[in-house]
C-alpha atoms as a PDB file:
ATOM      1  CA  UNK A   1       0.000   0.000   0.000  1.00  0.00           C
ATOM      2  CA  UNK A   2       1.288   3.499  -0.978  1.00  0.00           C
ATOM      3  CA  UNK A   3       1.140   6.400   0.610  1.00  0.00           C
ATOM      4  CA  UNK A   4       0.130   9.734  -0.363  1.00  0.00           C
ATOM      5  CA  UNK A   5       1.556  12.268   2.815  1.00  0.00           C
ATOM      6  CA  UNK A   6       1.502  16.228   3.107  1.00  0.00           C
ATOM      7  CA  UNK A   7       4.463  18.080   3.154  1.00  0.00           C
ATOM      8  CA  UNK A   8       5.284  21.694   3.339  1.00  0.00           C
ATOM      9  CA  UNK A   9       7.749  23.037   0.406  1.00  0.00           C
ATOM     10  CA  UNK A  10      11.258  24.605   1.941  1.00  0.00           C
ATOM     11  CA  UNK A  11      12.728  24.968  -1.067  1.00  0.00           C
ATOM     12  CA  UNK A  12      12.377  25.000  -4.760  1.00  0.00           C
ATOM     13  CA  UNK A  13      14.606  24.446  -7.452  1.00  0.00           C
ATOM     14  CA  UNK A  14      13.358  24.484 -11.056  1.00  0.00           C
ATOM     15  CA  UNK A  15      11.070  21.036 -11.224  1.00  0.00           C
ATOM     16  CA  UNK A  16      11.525  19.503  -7.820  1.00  0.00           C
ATOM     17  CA  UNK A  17      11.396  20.863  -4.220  1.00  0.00           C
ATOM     18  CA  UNK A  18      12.816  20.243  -1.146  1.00  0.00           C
ATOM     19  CA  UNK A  19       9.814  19.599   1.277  1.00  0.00           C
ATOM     20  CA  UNK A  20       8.651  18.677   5.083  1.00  0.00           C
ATOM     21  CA  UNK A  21       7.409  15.875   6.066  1.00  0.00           C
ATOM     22  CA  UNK A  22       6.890  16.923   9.981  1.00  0.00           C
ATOM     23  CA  UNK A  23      11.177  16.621  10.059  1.00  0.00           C
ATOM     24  CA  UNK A  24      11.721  14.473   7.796  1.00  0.00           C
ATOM     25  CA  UNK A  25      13.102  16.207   4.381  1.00  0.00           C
ATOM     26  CA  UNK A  26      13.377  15.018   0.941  1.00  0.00           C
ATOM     27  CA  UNK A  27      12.806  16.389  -2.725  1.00  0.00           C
ATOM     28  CA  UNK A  28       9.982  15.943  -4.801  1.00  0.00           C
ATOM     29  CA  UNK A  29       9.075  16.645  -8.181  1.00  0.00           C
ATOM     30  CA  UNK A  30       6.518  19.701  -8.540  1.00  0.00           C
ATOM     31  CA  UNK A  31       5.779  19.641 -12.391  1.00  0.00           C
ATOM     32  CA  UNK A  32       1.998  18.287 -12.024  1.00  0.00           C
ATOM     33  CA  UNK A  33       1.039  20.978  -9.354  1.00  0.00           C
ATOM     34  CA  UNK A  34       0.783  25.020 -10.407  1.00  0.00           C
ATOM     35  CA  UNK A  35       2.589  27.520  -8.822  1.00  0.00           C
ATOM     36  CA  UNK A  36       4.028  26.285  -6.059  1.00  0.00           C
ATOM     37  CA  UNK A  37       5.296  28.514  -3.872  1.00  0.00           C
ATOM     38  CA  UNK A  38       7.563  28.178  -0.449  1.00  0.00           C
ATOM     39  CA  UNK A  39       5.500  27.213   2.225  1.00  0.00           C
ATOM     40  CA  UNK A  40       2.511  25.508   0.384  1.00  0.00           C
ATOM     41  CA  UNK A  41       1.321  22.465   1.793  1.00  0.00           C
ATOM     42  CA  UNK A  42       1.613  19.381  -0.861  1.00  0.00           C
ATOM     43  CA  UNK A  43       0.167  15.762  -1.143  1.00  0.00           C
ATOM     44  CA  UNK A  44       3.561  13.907  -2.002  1.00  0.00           C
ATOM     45  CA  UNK A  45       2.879  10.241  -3.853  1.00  0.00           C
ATOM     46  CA  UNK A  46       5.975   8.360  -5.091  1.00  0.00           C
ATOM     47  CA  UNK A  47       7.899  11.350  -4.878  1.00  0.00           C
ATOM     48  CA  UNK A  48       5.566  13.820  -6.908  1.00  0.00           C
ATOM     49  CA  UNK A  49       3.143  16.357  -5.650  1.00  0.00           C
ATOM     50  CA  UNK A  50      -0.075  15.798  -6.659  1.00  0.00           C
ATOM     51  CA  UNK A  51      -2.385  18.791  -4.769  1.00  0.00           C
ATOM     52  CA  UNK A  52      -1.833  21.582  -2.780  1.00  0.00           C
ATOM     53  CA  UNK A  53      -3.737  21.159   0.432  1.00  0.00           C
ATOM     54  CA  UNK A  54      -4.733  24.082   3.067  1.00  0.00           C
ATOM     55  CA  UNK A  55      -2.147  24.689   6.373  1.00  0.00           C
ATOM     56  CA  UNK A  56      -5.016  23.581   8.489  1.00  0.00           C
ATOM     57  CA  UNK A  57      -5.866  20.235   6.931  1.00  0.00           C
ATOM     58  CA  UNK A  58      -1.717  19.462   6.064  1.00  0.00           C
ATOM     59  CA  UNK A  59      -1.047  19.773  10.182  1.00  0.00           C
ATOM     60  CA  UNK A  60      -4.510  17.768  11.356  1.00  0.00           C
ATOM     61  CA  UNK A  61      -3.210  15.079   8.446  1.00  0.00           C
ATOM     62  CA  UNK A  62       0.272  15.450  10.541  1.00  0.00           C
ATOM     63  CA  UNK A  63      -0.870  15.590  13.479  1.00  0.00           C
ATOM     64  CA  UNK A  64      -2.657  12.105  12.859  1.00  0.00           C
ATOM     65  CA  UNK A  65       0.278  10.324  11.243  1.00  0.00           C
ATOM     66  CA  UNK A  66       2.509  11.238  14.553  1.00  0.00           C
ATOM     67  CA  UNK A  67      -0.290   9.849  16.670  1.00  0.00           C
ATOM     68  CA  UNK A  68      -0.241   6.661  14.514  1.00  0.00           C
ATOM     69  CA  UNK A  69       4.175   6.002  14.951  1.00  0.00           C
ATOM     70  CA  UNK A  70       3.707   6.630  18.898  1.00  0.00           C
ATOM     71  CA  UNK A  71       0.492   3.895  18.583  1.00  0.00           C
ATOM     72  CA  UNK A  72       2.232   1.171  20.143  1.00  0.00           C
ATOM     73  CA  UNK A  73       3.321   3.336  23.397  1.00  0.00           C
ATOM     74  CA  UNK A  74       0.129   3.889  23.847  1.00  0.00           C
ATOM     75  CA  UNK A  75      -1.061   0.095  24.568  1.00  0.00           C
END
């Protein structure tokens, strides 16, 4: 199963962008998404942003994945 994540965009350089992923960074291609701009929230899938996506609903979607790594403390 594949994943597609949010990620806010640090950097860009011509196609691909270095982006967020709550600490964790890597570079993704930005050529299907318009106008990206530093600090836009992205869906990343396979390494290529597919939709911008609202601050509020990038940090909830966040938010969620950090609650889902600390899952197992919580047993």
């Amino acid at each position: 199963m594949c994943l597609a994540i949010p990620a806010k965009v640090l950097e860009i350089h011509d196609e691909k962008a270095v982006v967020d992923f709550g600490g964790v960074k890597r570079e993704a291609w930005i050529t299907l998404v318009d106008n990206v701009k530093v600090g836009d929230y992205l869906i990343i899938h396979t390494g290529y942003a597919i939709q911008r996506l609202d601050k509020k609903d990038a940090e909830e979607t966040l938010k969620l994945f950090k609650e889902f790594e600390n899952y197992e403390d919580l047993k």
